[in-house]
N, C-alpha and C. Protein backbone atom coordinates (compact mmCIF):
# COMPACT_ATOMS: atom_id res chain seq x y z
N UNK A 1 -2.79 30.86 -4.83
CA UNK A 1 -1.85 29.77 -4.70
C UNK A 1 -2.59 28.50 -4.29
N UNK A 2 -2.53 27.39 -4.95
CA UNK A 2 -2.53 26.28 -4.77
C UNK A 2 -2.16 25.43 -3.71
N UNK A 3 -2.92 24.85 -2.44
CA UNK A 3 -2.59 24.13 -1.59
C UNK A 3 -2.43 22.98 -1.86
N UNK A 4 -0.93 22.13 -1.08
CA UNK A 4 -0.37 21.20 -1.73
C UNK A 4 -0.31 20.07 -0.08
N UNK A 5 -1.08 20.41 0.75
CA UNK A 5 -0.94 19.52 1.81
C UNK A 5 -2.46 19.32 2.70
N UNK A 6 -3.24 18.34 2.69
CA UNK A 6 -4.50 18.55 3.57
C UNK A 6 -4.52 17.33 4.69
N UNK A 7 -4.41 18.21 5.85
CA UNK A 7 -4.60 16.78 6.54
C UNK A 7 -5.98 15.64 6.46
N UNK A 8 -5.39 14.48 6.76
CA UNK A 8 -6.68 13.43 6.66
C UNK A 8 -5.85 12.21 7.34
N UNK A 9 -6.44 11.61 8.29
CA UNK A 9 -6.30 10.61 8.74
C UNK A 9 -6.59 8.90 8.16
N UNK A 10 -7.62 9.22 7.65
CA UNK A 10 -7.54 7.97 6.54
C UNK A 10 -8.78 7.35 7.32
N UNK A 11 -9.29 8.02 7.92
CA UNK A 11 -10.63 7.47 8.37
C UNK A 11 -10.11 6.31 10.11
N UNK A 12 -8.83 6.83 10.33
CA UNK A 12 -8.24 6.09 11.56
C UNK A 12 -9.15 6.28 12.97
N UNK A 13 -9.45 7.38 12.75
CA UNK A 13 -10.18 8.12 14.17
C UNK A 13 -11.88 7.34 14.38
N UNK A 14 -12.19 7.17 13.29
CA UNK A 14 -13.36 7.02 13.17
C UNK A 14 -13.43 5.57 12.91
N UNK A 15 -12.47 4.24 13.09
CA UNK A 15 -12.52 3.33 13.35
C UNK A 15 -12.32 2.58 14.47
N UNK A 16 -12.33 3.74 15.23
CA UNK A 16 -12.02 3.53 16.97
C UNK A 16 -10.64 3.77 17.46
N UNK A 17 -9.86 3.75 16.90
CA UNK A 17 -8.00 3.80 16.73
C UNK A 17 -7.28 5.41 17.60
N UNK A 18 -6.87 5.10 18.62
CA UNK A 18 -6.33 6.32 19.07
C UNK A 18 -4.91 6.26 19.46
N UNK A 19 -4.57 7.51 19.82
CA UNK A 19 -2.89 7.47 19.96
C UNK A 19 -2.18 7.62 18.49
N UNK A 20 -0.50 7.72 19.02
CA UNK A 20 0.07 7.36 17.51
C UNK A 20 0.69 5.82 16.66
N UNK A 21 1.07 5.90 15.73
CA UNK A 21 1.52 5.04 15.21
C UNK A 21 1.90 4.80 13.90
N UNK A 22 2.32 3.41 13.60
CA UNK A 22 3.29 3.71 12.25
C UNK A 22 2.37 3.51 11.18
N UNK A 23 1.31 3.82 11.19
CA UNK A 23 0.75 3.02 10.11
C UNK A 23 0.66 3.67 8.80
N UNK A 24 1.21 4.21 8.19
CA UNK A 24 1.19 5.21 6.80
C UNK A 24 0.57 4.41 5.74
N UNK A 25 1.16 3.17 5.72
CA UNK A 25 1.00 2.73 4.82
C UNK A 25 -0.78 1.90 4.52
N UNK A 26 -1.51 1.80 5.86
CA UNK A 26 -2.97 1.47 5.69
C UNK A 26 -3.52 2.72 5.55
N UNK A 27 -3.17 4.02 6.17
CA UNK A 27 -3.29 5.32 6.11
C UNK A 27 -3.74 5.55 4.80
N UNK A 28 -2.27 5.63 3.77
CA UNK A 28 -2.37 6.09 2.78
C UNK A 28 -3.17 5.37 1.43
N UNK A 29 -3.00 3.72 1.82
CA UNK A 29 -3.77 3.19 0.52
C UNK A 29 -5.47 3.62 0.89
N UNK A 30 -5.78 3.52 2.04
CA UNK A 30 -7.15 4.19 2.22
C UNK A 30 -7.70 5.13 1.80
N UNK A 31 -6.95 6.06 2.19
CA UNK A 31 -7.32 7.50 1.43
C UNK A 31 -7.39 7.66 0.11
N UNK A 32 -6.20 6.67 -0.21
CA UNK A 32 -5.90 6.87 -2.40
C UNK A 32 -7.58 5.86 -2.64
N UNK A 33 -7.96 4.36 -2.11
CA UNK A 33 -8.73 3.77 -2.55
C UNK A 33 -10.02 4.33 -2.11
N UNK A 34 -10.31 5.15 -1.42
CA UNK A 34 -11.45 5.42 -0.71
C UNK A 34 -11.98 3.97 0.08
N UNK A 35 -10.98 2.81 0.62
CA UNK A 35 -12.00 1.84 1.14
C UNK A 35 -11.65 1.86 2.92
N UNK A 36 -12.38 1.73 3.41
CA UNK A 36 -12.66 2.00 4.98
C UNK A 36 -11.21 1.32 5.36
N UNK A 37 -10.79 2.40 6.91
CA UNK A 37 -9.23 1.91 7.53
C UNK A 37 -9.43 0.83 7.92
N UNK A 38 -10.34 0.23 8.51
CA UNK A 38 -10.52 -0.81 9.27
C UNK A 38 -10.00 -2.20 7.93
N UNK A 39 -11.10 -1.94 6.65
CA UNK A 39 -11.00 -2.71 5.69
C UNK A 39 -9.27 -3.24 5.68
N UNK A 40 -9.12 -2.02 5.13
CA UNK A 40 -7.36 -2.29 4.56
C UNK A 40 -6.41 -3.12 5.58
N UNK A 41 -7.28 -2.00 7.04
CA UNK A 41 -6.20 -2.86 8.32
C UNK A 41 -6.02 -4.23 8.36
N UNK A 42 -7.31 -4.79 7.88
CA UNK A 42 -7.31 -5.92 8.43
C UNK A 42 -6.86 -7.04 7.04
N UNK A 43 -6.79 -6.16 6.07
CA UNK A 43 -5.98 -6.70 4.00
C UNK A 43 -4.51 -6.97 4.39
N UNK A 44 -3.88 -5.92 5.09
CA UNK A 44 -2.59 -5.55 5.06
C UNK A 44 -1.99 -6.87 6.47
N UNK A 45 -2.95 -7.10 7.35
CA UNK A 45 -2.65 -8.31 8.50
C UNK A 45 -2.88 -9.65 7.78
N UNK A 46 -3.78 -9.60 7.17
CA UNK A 46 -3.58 -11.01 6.45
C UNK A 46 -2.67 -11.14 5.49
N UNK A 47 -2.37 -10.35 4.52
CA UNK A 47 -1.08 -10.18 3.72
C UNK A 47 0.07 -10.75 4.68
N UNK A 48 0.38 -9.96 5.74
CA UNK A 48 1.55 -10.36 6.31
C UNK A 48 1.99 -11.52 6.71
N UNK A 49 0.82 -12.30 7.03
CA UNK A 49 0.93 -13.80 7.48
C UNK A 49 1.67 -14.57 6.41
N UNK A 50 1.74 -14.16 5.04
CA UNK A 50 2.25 -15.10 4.24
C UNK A 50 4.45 -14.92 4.36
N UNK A 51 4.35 -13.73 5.28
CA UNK A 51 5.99 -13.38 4.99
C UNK A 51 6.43 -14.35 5.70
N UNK A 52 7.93 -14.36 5.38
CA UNK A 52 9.11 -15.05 5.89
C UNK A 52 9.86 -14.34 6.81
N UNK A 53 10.01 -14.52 7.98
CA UNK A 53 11.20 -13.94 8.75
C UNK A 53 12.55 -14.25 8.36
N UNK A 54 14.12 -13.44 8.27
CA UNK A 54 14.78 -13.89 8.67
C UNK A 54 15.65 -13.14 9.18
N UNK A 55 17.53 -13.25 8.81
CA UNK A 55 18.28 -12.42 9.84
C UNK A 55 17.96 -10.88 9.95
N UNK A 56 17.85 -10.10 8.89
CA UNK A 56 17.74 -9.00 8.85
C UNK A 56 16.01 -8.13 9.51
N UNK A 57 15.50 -9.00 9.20
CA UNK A 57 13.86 -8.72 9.40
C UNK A 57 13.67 -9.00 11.06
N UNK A 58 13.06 -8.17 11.55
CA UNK A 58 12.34 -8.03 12.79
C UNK A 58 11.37 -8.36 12.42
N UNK A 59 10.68 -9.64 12.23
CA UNK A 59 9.42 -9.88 12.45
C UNK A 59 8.24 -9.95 11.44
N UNK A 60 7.54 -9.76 10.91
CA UNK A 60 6.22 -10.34 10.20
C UNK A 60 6.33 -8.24 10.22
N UNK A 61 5.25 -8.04 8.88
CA UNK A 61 4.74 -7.11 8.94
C UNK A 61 3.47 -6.70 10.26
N UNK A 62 3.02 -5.47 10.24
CA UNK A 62 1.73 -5.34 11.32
C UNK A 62 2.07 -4.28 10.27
N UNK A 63 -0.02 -3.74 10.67
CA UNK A 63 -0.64 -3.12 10.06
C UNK A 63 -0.44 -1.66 10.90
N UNK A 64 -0.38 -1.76 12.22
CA UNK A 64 -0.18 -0.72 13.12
C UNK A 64 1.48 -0.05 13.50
N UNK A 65 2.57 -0.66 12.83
CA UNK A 65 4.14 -0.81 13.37
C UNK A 65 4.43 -0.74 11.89
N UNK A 66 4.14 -1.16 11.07
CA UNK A 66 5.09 -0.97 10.01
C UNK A 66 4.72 -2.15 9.24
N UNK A 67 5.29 -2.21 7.80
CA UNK A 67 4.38 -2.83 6.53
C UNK A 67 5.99 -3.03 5.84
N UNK A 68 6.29 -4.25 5.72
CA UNK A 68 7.34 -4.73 4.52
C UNK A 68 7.16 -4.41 3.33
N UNK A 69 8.13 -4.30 2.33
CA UNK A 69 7.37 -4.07 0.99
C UNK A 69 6.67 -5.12 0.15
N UNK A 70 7.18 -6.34 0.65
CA UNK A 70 6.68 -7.90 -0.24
C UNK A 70 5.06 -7.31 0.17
N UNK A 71 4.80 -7.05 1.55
CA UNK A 71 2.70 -7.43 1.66
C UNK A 71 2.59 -6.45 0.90
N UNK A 72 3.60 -4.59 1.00
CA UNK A 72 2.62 -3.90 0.42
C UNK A 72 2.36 -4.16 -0.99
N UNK A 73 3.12 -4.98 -1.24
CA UNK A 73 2.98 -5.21 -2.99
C UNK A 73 2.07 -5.99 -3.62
N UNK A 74 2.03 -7.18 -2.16
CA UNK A 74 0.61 -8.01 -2.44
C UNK A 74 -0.74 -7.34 -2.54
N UNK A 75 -0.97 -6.05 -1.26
CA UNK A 75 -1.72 -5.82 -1.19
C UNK A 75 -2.56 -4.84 -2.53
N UNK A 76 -1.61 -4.48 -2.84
CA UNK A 76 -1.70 -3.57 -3.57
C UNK A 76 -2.32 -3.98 -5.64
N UNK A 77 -1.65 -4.88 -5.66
CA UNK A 77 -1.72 -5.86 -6.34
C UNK A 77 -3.41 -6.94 -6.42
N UNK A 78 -3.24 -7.10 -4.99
CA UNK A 78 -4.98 -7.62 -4.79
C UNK A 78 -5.91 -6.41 -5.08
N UNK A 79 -5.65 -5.48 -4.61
CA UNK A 79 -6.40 -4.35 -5.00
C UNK A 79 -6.54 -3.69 -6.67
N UNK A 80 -5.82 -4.34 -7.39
CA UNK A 80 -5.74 -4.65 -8.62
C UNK A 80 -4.91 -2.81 -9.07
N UNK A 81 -4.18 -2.32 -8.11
CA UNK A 81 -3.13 -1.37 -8.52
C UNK A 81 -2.16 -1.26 -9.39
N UNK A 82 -1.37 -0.57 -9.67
CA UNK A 82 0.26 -1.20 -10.77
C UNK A 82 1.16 0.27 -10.18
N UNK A 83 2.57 -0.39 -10.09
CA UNK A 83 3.52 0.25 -9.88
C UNK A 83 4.31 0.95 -10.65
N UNK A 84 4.65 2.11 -10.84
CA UNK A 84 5.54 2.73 -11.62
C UNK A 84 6.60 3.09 -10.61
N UNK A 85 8.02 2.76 -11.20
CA UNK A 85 9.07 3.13 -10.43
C UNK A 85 9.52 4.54 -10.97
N UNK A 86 10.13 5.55 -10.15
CA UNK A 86 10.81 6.28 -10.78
C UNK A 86 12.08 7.11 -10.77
N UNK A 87 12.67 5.69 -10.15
CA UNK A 87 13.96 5.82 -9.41
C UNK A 87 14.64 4.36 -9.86
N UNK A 88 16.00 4.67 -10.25
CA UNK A 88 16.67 3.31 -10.61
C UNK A 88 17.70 3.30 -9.44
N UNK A 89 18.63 2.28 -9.61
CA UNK A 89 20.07 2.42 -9.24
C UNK A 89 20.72 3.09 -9.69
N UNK A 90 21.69 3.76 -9.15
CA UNK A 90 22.45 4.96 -9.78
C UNK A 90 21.84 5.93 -10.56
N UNK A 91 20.58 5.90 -10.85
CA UNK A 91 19.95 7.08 -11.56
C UNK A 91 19.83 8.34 -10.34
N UNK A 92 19.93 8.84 -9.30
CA UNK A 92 19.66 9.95 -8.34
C UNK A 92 18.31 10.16 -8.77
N UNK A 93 17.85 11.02 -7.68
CA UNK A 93 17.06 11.54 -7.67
C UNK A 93 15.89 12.11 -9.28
N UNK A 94 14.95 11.44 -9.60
CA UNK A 94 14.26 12.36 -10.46
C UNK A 94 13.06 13.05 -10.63
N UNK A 95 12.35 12.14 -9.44
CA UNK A 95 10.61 13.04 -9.32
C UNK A 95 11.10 13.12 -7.84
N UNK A 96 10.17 14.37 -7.79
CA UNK A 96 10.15 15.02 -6.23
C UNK A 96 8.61 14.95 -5.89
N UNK A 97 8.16 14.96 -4.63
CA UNK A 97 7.25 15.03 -4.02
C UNK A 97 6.72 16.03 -4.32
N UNK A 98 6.21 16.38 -5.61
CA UNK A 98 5.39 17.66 -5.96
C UNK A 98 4.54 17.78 -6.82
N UNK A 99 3.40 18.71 -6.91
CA UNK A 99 2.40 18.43 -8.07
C UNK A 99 3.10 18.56 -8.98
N UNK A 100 3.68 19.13 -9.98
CA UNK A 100 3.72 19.27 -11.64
C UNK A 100 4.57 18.23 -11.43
N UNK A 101 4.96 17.20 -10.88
CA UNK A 101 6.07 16.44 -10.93
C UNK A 101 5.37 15.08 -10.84
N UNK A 102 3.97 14.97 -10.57
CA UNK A 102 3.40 13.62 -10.24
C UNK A 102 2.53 13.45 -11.58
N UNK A 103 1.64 12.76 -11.91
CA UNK A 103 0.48 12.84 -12.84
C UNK A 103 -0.40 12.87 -12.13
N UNK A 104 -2.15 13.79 -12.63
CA UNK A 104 -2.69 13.65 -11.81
C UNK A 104 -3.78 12.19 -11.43
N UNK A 105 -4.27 12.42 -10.95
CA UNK A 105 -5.16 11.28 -9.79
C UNK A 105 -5.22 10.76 -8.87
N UNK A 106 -5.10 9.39 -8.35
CA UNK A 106 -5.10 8.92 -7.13
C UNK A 106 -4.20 8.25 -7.41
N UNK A 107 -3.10 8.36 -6.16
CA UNK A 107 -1.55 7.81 -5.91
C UNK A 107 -1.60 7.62 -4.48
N UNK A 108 -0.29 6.13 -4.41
CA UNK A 108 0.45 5.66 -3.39
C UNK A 108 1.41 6.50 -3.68
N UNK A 109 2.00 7.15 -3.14
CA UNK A 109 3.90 7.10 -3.30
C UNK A 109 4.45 6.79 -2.10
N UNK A 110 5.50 6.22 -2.46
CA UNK A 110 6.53 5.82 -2.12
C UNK A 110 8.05 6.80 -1.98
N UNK A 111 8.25 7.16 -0.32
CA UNK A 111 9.10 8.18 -0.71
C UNK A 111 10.27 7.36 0.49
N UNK A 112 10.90 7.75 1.15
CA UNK A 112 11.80 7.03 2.51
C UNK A 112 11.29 6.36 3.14
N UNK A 113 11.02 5.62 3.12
CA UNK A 113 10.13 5.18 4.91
C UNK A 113 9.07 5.75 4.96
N UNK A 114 8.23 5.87 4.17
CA UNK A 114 7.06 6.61 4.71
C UNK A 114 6.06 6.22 3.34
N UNK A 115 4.68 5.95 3.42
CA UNK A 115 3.77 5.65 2.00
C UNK A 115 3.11 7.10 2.31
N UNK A 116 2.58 7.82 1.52
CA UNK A 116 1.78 8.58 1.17
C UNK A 116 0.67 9.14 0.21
N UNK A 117 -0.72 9.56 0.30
CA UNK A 117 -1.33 9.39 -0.49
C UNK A 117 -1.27 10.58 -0.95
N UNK A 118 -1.70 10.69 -2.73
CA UNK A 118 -1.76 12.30 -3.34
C UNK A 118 -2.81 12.25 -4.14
N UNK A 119 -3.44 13.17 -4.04
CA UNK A 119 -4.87 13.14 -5.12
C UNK A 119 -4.70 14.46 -5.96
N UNK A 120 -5.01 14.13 -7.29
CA UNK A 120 -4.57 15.06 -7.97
C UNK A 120 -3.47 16.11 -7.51
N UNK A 121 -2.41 15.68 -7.12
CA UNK A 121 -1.19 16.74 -6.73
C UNK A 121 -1.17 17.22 -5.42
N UNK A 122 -2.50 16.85 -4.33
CA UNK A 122 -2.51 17.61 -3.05
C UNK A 122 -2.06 15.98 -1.72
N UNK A 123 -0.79 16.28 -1.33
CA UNK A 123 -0.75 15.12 -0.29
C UNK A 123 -1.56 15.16 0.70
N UNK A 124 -2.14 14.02 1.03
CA UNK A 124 -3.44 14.09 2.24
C UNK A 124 -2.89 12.61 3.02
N UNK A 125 -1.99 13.49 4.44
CA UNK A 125 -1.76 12.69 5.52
C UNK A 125 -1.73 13.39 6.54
N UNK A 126 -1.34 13.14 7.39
CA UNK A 126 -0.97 13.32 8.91
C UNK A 126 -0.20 14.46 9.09
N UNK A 127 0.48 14.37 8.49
CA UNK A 127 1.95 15.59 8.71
C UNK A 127 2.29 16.14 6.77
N UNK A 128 2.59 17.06 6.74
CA UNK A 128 3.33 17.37 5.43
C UNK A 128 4.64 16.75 5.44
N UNK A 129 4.76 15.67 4.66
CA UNK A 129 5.77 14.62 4.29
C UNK A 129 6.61 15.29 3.13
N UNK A 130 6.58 16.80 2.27
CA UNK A 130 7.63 16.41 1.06
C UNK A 130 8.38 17.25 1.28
N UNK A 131 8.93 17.96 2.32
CA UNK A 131 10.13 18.65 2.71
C UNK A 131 9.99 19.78 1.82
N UNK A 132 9.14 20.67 1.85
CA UNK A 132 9.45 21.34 0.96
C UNK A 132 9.66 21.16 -0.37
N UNK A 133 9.42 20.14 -0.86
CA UNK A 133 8.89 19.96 -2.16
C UNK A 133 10.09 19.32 -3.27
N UNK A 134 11.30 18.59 -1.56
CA UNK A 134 12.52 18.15 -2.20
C UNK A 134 12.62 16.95 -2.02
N UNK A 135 12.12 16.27 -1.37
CA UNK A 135 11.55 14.72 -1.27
C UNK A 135 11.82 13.73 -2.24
N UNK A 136 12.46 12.86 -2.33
CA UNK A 136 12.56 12.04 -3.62
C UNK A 136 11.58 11.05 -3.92
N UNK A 137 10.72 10.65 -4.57
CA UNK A 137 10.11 9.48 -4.73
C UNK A 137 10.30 8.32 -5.67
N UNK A 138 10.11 7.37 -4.97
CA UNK A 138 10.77 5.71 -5.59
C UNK A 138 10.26 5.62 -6.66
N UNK A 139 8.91 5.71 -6.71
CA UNK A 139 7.57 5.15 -7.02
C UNK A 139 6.66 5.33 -6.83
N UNK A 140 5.19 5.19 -7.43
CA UNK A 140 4.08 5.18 -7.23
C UNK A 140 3.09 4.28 -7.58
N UNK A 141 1.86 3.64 -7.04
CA UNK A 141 1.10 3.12 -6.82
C UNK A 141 -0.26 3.95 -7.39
N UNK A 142 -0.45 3.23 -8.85
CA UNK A 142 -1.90 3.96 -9.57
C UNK A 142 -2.79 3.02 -9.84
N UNK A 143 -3.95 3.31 -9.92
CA UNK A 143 -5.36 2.12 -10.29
C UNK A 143 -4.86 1.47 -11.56
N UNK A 144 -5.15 0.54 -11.71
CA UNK A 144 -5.46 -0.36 -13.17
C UNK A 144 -6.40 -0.04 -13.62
N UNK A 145 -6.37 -0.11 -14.74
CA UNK A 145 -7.11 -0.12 -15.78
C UNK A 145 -8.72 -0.51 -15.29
N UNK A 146 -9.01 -2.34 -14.76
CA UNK A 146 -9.83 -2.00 -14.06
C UNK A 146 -10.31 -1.82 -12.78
N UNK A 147 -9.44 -1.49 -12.61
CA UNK A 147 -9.60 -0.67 -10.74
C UNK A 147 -10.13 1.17 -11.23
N UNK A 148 -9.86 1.65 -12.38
CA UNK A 148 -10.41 2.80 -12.79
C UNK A 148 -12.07 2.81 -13.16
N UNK A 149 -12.33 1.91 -13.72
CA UNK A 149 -14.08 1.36 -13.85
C UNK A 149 -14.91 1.45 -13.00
N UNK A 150 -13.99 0.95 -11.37
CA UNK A 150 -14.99 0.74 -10.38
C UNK A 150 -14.95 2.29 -9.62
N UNK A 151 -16.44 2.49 -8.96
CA UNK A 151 -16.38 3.28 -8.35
C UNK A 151 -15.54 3.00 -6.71
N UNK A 152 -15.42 4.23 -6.11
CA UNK A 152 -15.08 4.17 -4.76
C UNK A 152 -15.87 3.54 -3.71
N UNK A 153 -17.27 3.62 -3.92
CA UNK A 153 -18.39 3.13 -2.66
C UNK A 153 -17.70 1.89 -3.26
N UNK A 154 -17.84 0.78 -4.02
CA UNK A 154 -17.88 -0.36 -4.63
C UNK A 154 -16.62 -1.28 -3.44
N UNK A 155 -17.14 -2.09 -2.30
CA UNK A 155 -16.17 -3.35 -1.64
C UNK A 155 -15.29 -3.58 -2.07
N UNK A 156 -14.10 -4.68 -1.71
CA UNK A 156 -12.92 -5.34 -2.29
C UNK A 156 -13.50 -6.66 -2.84
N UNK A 157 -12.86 -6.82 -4.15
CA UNK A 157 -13.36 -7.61 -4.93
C UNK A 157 -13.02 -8.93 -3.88
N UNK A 158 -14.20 -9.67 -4.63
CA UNK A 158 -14.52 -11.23 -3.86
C UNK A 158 -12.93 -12.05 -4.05
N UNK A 159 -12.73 -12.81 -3.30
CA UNK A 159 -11.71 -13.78 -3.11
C UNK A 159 -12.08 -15.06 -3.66
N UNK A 160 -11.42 -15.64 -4.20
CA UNK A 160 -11.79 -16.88 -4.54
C UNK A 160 -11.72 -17.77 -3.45
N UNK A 161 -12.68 -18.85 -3.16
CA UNK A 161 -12.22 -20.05 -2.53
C UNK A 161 -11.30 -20.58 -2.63
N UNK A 162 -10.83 -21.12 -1.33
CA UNK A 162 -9.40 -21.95 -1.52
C UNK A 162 -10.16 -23.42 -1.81
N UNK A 163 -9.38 -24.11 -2.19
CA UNK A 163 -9.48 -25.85 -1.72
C UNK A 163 -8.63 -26.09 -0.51
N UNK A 164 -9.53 -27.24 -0.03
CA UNK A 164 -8.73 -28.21 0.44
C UNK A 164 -7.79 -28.64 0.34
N UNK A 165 -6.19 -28.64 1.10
CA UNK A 165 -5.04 -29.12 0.82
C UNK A 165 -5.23 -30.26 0.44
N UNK A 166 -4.28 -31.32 -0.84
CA UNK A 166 -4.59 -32.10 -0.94
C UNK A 166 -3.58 -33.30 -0.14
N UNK A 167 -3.92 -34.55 0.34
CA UNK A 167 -2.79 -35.49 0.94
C UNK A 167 -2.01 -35.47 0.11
N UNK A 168 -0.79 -35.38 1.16
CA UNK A 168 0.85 -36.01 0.12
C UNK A 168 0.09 -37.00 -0.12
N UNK A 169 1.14 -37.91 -1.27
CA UNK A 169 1.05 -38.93 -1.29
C UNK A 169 2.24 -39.49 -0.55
N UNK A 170 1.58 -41.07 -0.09
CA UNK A 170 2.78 -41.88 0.43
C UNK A 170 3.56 -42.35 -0.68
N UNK A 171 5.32 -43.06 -0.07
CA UNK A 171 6.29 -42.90 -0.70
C UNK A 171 5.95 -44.39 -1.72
N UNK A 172 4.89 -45.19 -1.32
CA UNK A 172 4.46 -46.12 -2.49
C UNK A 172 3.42 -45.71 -3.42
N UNK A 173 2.45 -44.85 -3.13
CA UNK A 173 1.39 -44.10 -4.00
C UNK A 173 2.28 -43.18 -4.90
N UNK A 174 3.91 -42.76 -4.86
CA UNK A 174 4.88 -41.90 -5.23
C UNK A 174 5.37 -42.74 -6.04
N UNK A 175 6.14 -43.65 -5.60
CA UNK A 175 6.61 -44.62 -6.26
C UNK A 175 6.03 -45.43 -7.79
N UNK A 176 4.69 -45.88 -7.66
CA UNK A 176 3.91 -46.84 -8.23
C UNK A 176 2.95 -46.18 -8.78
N UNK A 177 2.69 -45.08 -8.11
CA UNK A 177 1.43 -44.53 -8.91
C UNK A 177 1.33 -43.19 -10.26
């Protein structure tokens, strides 16, 4: 029989990080990307700076408490990933948290509240997350095309330079110009 759960921390322990916490979601893209916790921790904190608070939202994402879906999408996205949904509205339930039910390779999924990583069909987190193998999943998070090219040792691709904000213009340089 086929084991379908291995624990792995995501390289948390070994970035100095102790105690518990919410972090699944730096957890799990780590483990799927092979790129160091610390790396992602600190992808997924700058991501967040760009959110918006408002009535419903407690706050900005954190990398250690919990991850909105707007950063994880950025992040994920910078990492040059792509999303497959596999859950609509009113469609119920149709993939479950299980190997013959996933494709294989390296996956995000997306199941309740919780990100998780699966490599070829075996979930590798903290706790066994698929209830017995009844778990619904939203979605998943697979390499691109070229995010498949690169190896795992291989950094996060370079960032481009920003510019310099440029001056408004004043309301006569607006006007006249």
């Amino acid at each position: 029989m086929r084991r379908h759960f291995q624990f792995d921390d995501g390289g948390r322990a070994a970035a100095g990080y102790r105690g518990k916490a919410g972090d699944c979601v730096v957890r799990a893209i780590s483990i799927a990307t092979g790129h160091l916790y610390q790396q992602i921790y600190e992808l997924v904190n700058k991501a967040a700076v760009y959110e918006r608070t408002g009535k419903r939202k407690r706050g900005k994402s954190n990398a250690r408490t919990g991850v909105y879906r707007a950063s994880i999408r950025r992040v994920m996205k910078s990492l040059g990933w792509v999303w497959t949904p596999t859950m609509e509205i009113g469609s119920g339930c149709m993939v479950h948290l299980k190997a013959d039910e996933l494709p294989p390779g390296r996956l995000v999924v997306s199941v309740s509240k919780h990100l998780t990583a699966v490599i070829d069909g075996v979930i590798h987190d903290t706790h066994d997350c698929s209830r017995r193998g009844t778990r619904c999943v939203y979605g998943y998070w697979q390499p691109g095309e070229r995010t498949r090219a690169r190896t795992v040792g291989e950094s996060l691709p370079p960032r481009k330079k920003a510019e310099a904000p440029r001056r408004p213009k004043t309301f006569l340089e607006w006007l006249f110009g």
